[in-house]
C-alpha atoms as a PDB file:
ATOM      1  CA  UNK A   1       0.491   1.162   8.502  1.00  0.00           C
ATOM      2  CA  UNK A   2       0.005   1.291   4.620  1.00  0.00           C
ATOM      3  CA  UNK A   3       2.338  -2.122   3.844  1.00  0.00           C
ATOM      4  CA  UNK A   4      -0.820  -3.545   6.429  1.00  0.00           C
ATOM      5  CA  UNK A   5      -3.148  -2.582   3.993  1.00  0.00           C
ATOM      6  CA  UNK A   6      -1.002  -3.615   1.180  1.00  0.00           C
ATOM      7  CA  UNK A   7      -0.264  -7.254   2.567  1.00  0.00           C
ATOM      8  CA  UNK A   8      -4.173  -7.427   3.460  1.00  0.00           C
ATOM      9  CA  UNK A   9      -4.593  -6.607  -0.102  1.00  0.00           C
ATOM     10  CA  UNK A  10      -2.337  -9.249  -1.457  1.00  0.00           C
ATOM     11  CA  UNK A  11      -3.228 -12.178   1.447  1.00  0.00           C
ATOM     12  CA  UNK A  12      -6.372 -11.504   1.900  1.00  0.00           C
ATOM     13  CA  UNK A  13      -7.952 -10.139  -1.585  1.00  0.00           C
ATOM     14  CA  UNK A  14     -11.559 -10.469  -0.974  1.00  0.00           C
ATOM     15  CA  UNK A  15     -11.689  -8.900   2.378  1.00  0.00           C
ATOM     16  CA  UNK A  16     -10.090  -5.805   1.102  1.00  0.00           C
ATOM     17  CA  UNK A  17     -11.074  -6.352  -2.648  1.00  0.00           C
ATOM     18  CA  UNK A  18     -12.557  -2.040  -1.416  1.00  0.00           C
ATOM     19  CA  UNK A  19      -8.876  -1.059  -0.784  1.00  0.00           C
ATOM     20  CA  UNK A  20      -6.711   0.783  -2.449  1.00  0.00           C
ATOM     21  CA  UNK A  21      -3.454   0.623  -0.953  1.00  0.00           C
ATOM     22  CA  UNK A  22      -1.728   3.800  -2.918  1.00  0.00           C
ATOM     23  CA  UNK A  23      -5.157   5.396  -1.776  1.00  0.00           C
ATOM     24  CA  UNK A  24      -4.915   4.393   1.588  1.00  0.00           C
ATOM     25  CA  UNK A  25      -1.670   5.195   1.760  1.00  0.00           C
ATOM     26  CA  UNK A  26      -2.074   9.003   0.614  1.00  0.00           C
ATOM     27  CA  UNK A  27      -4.792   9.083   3.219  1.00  0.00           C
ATOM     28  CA  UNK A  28      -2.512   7.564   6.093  1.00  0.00           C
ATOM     29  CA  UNK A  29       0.234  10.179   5.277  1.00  0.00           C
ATOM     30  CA  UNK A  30      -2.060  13.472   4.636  1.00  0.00           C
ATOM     31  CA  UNK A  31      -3.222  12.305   8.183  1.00  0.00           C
ATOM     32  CA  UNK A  32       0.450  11.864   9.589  1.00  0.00           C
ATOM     33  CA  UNK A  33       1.926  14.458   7.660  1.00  0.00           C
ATOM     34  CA  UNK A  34      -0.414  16.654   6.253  1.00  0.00           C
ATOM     35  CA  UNK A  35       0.233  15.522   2.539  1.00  0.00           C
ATOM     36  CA  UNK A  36       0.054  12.562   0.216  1.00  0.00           C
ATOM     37  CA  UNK A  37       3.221  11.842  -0.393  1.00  0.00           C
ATOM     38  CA  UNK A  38       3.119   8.065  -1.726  1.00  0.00           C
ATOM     39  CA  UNK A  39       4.436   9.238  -4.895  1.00  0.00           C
ATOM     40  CA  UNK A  40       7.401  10.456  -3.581  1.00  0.00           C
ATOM     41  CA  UNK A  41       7.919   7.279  -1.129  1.00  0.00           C
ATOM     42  CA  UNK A  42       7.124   5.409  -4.607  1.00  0.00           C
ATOM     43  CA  UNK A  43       9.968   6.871  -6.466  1.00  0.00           C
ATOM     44  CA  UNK A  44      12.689   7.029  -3.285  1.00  0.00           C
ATOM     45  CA  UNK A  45      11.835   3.581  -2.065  1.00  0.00           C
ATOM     46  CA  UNK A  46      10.466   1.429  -5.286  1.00  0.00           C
ATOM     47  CA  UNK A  47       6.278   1.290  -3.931  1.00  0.00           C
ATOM     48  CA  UNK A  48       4.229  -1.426  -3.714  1.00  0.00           C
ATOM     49  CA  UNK A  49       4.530  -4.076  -6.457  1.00  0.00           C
ATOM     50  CA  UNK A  50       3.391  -7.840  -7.360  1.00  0.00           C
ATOM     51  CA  UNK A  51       4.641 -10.006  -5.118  1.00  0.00           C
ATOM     52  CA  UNK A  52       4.840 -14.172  -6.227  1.00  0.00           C
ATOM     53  CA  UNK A  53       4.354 -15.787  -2.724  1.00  0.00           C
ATOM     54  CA  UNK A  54       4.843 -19.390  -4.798  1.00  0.00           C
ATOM     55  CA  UNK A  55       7.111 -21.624  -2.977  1.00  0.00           C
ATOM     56  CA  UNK A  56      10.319 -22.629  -5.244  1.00  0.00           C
END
């Protein structure tokens, strides 16, 4: 559910120019889990970053 808000960020950056997505994130897995852990998921798994959607 947070890369959603992370690729809505990145496709779409006017409609969700309001989001966060290391914010939402924290809020998605206090909610599933009962803590923010996108810190953690950040360091074990690399987090979100830029991504160049340029063709070659």
């Amino acid at each position: 559910m947070a890369d959603a808000y992370y690729a809505g960020k990145v496709i779409f950056p006017e409609k969700f120019k309001d989001i966060d997505p290391v914010k939402k994130s924290d809020e998605i897995y206090s909610f599933l889990l009962g803590n923010p852990v996108y810190e953690q998921m950040a360091k074990d798994y690399g987090g979100f970053k830029k991504l160049d959607l340029t063709l070659p």
